[in-house]
C-alpha atoms as a PDB file:
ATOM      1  CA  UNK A   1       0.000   0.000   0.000  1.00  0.00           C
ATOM      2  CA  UNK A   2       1.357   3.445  -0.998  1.00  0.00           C
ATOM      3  CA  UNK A   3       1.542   6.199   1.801  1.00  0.00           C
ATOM      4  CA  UNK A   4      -1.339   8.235   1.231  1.00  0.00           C
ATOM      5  CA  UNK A   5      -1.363  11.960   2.427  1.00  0.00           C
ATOM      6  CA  UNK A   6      -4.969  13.952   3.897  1.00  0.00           C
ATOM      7  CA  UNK A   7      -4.756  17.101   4.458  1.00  0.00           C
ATOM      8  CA  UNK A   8      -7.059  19.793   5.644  1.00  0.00           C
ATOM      9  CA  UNK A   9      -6.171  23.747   5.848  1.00  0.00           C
ATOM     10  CA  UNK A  10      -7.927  25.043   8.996  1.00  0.00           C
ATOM     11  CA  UNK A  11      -9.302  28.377   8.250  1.00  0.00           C
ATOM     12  CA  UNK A  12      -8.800  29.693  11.671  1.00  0.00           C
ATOM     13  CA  UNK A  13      -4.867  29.590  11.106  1.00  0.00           C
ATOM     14  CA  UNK A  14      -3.952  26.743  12.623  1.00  0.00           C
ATOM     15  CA  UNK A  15      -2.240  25.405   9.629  1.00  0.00           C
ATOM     16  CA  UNK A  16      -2.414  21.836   7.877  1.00  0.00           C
ATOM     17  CA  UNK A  17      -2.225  18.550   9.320  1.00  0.00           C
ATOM     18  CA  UNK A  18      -2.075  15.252   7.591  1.00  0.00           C
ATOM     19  CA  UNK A  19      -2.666  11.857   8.691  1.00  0.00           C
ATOM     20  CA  UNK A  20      -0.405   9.232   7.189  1.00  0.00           C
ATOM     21  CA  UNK A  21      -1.508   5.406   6.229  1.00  0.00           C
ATOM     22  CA  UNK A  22       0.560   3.273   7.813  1.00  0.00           C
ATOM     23  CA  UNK A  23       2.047  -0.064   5.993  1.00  0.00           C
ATOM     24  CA  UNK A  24      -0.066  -2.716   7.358  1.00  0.00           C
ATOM     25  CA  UNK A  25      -3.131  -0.430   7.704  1.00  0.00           C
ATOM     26  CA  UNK A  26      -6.336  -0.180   5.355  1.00  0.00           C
ATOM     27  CA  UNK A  27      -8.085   2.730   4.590  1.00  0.00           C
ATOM     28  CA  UNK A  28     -11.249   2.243   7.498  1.00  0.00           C
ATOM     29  CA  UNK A  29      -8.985   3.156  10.326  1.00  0.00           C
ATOM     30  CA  UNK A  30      -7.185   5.694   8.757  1.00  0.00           C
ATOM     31  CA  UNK A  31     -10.343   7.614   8.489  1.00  0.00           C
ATOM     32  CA  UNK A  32     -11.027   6.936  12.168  1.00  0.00           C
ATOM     33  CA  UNK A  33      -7.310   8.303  12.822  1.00  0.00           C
ATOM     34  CA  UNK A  34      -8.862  10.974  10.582  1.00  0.00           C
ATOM     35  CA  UNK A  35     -12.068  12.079  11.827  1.00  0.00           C
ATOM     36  CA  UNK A  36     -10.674  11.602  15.612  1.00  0.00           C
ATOM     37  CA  UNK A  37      -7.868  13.815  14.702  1.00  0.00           C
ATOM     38  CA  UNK A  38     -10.502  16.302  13.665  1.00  0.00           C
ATOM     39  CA  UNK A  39     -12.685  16.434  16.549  1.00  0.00           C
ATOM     40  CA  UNK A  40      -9.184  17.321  18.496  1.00  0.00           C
ATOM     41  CA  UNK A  41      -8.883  20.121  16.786  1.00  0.00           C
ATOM     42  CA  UNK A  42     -12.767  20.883  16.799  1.00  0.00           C
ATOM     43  CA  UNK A  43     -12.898  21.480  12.820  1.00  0.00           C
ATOM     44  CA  UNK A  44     -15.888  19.604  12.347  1.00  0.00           C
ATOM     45  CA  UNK A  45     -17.930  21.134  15.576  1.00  0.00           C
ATOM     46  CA  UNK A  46     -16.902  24.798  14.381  1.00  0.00           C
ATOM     47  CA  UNK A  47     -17.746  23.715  10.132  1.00  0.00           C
ATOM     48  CA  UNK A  48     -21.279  22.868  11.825  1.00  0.00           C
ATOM     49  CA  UNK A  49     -21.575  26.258  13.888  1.00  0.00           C
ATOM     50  CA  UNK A  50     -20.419  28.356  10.735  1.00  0.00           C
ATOM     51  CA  UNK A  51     -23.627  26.608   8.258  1.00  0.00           C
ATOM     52  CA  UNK A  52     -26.168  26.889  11.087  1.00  0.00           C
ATOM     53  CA  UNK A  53     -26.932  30.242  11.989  1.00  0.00           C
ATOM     54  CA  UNK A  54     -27.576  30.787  15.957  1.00  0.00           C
ATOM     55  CA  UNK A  55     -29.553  33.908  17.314  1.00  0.00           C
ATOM     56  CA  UNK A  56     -27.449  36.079  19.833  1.00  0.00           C
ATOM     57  CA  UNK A  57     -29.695  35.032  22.914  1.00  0.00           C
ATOM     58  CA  UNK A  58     -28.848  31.284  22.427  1.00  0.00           C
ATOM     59  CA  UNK A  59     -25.139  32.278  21.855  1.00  0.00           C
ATOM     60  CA  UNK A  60     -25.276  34.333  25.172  1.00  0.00           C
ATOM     61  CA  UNK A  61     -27.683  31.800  27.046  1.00  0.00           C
ATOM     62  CA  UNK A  62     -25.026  28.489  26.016  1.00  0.00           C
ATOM     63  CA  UNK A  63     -22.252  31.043  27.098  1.00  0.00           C
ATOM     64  CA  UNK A  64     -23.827  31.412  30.380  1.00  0.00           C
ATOM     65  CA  UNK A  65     -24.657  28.254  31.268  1.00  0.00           C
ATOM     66  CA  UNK A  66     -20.964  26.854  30.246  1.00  0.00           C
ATOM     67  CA  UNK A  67     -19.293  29.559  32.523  1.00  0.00           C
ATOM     68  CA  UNK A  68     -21.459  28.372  35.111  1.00  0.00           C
ATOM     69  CA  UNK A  69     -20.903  24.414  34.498  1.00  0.00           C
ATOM     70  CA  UNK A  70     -17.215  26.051  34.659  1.00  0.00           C
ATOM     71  CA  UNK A  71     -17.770  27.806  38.493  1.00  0.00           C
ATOM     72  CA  UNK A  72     -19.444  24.527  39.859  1.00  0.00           C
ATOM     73  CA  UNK A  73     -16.555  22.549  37.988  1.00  0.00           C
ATOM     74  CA  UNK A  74     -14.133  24.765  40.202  1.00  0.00           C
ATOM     75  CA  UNK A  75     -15.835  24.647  43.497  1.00  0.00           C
ATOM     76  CA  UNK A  76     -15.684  20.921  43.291  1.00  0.00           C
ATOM     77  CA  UNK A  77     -12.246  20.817  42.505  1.00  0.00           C
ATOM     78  CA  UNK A  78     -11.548  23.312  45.520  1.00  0.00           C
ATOM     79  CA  UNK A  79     -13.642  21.104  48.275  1.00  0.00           C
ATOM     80  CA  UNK A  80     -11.607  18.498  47.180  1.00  0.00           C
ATOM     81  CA  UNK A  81      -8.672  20.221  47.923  1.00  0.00           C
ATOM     82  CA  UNK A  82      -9.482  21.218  51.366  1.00  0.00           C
ATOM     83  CA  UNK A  83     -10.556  17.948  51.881  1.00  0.00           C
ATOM     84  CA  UNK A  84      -7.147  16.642  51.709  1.00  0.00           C
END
């Protein structure tokens, strides 16, 4: 098998990143290395949120509830600590 090259150009900046078939590997997991390598990078979430347009109250509303997921995330973490 020939070393195949897939690259993507991130708009954001990021740059290009490829994902290269291995010797002994077929093509089914080299789209799972793929498609895992581009939910790291959150291309595919942000493609989705760029051809779906969101009003401004559910962009403030989801930021709202994930800073406070975030302060109830922290004040776990800190009982913890004092626990110990």
């Amino acid at each position: 098998m020939k070393e195949q090259d897939v690259n993507v150009k991130d708009r954001i900046g990021e740059g290009n990143f490829s994902v290269r078939a291995r010797k002994t590997e077929n093509n089914d997991t080299l789209i799972k290395r793929f498609l895992k390598k581009t939910k790291k990078e959150r291309i595919i979430e942000e493609v989705f949120e760029r051809s779906h347009f969101k009003k401004p109250s559910i962009i403030k509303r989801e930021e709202k509830l994930r800073k406070k997921l975030l302060i109830e995330k922290n004040k776990k973490l800190l009982e913890m600590d004092k626990e110990e």
